[in-house]
N, C-alpha and C. Protein backbone atom coordinates (compact mmCIF):
# COMPACT_ATOMS: atom_id res chain seq x y z
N UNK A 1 43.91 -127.72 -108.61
CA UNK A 1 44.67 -127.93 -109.83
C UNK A 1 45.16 -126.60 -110.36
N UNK A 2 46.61 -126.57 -110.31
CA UNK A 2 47.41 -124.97 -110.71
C UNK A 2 46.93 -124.90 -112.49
N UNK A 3 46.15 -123.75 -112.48
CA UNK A 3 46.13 -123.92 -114.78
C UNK A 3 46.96 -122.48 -114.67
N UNK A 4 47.68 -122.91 -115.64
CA UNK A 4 48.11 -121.30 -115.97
C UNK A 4 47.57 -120.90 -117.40
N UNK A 5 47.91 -119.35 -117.28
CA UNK A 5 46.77 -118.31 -118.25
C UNK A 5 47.09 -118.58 -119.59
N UNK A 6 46.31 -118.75 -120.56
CA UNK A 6 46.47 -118.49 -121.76
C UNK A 6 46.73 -116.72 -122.28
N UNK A 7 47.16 -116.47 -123.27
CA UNK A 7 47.51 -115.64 -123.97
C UNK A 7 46.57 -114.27 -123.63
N UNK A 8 45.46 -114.43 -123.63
CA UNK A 8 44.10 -113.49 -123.97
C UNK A 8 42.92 -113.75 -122.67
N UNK A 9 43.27 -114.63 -121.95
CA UNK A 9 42.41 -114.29 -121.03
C UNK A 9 42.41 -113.51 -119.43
N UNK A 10 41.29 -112.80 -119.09
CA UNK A 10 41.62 -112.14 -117.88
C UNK A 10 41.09 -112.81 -116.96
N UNK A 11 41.75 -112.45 -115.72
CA UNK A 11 41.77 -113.18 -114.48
C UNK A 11 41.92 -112.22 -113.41
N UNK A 12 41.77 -112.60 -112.04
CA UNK A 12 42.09 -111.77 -110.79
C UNK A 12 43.20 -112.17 -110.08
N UNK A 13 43.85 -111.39 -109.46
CA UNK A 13 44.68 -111.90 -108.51
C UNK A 13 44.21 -112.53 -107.72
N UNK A 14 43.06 -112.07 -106.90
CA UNK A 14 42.51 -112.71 -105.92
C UNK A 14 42.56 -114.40 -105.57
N UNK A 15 42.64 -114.73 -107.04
CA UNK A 15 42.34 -116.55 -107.36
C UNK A 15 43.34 -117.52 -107.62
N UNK A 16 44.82 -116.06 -107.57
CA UNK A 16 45.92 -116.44 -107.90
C UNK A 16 46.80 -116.93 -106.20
N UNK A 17 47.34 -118.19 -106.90
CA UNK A 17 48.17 -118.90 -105.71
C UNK A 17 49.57 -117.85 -105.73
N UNK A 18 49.96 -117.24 -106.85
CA UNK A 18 51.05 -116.67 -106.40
C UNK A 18 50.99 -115.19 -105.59
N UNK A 19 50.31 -115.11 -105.09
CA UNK A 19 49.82 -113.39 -104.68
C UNK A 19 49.31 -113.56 -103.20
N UNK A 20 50.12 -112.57 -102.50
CA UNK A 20 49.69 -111.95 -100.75
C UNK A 20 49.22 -110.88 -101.18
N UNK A 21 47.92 -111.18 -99.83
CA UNK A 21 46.57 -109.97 -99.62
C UNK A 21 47.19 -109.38 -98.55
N UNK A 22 46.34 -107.98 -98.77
CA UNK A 22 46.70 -107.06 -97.35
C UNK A 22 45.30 -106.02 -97.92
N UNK A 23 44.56 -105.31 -96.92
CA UNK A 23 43.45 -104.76 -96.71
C UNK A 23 43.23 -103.77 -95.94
N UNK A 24 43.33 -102.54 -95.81
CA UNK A 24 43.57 -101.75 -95.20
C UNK A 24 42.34 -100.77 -94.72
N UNK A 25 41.57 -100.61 -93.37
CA UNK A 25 40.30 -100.56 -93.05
C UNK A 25 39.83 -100.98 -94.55
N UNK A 26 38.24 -100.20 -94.87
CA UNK A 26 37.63 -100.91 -96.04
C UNK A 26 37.87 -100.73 -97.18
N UNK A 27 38.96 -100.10 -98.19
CA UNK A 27 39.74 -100.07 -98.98
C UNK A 27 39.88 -101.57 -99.47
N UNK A 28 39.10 -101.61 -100.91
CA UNK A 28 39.89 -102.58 -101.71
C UNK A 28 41.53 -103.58 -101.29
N UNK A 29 40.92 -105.02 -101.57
CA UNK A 29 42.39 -105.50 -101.44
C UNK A 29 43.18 -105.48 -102.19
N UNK A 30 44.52 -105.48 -101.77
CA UNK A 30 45.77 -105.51 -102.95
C UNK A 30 46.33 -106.82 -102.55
N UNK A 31 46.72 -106.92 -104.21
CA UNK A 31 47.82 -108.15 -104.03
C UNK A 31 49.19 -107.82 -104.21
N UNK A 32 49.70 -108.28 -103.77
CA UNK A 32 50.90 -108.42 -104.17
C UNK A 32 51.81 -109.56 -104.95
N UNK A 33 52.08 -109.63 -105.60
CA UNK A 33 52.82 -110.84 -106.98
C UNK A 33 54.02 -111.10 -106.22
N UNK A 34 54.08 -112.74 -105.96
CA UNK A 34 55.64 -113.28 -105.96
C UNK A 34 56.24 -113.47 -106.86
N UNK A 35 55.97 -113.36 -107.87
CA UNK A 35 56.71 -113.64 -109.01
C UNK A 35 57.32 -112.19 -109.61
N UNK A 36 56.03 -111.18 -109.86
CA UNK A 36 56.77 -109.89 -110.28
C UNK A 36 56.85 -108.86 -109.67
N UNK A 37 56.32 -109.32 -108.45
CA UNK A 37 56.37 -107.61 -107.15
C UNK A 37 55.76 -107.17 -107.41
N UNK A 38 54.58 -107.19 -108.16
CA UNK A 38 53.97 -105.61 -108.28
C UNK A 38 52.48 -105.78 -107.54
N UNK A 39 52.16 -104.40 -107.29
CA UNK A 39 50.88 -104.21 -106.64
C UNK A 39 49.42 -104.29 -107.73
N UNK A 40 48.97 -105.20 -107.23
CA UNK A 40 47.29 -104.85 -108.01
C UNK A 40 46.27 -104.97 -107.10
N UNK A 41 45.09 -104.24 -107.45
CA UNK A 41 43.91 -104.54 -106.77
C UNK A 41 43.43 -105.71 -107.38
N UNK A 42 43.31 -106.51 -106.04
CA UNK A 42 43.23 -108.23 -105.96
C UNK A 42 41.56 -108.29 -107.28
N UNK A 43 40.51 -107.82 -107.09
CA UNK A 43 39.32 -108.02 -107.71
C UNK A 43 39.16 -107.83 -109.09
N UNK A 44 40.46 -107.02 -109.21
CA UNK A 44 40.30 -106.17 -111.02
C UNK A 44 40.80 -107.30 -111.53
N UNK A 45 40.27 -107.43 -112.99
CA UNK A 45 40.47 -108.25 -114.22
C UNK A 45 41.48 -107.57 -114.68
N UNK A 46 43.20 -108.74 -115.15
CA UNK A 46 43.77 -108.44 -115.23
C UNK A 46 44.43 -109.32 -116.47
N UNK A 47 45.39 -109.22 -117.28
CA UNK A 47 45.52 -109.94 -118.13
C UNK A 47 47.12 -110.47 -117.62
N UNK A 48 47.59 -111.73 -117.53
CA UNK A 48 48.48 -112.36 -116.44
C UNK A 48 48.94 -113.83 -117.08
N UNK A 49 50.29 -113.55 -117.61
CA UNK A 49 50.84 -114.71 -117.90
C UNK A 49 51.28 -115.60 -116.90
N UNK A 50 51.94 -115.31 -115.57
CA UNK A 50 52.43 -116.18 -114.41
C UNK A 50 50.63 -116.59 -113.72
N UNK A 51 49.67 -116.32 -113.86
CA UNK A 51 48.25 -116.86 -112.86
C UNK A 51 48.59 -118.26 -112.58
N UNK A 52 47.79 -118.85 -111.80
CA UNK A 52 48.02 -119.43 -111.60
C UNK A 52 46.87 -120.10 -110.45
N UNK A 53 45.73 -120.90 -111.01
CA UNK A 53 44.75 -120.75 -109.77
C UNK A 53 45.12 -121.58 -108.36
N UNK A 54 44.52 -121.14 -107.98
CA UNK A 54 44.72 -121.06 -106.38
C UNK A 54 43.83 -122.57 -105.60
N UNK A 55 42.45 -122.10 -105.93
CA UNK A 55 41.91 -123.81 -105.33
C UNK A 55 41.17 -123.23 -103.90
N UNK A 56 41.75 -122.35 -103.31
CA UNK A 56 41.25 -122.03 -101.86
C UNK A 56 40.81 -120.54 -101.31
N UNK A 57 40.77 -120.12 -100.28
CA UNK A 57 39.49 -119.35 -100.01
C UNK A 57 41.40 -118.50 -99.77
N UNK A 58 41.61 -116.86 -100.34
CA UNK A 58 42.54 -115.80 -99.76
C UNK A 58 42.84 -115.75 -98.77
N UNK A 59 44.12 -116.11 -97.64
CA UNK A 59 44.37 -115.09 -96.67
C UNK A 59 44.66 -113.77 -96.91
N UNK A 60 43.42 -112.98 -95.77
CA UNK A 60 43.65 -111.41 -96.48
C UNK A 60 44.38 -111.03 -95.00
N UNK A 61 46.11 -110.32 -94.94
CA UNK A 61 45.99 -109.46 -93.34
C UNK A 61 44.84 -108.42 -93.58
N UNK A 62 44.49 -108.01 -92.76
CA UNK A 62 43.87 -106.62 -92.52
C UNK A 62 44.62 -105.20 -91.57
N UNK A 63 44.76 -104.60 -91.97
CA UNK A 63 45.62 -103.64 -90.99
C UNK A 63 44.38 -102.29 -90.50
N UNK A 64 44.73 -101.67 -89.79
CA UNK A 64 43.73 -100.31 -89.07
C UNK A 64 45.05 -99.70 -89.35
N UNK A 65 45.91 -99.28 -89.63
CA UNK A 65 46.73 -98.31 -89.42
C UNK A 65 47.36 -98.07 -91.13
N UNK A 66 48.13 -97.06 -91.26
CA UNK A 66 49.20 -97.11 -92.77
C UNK A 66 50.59 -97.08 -92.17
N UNK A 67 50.58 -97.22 -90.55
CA UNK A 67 51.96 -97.84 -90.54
C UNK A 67 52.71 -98.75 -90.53
């Protein structure tokens, strides 16, 4: 069930349906926002009017390289 955020509360990307993971060796994941492009680290509490929960377990890529 999609809830979206109230005014004042924080949330993660991680839990968010609108956001791609990527993981780079063991470096924190980032998300990335379809809605506003921007980069966050997926775990940090964030305060997020577009959230939007998710329901299911992240696809994270993982990469070994920064190319």
């Amino acid at each position: 069930m999609a809830i979206k955020n109230s005014d004042n509360a924080f949330v993660k990307c991680i839990e968010c349906k609108h956001a791609t993971f990527m993981q780079w060796f063991e470096n924190p994941v980032i998300a990335i926002c379809d809605v506003t492009k921007q980069r966050q680290v997926a775990q940090a509490k964030r305060l997020c009017q577009s959230y939007a929960e998710s329901g299911v377990e992240p696809d994270i890529q993982h990469f070994d390289s920064y190319n």
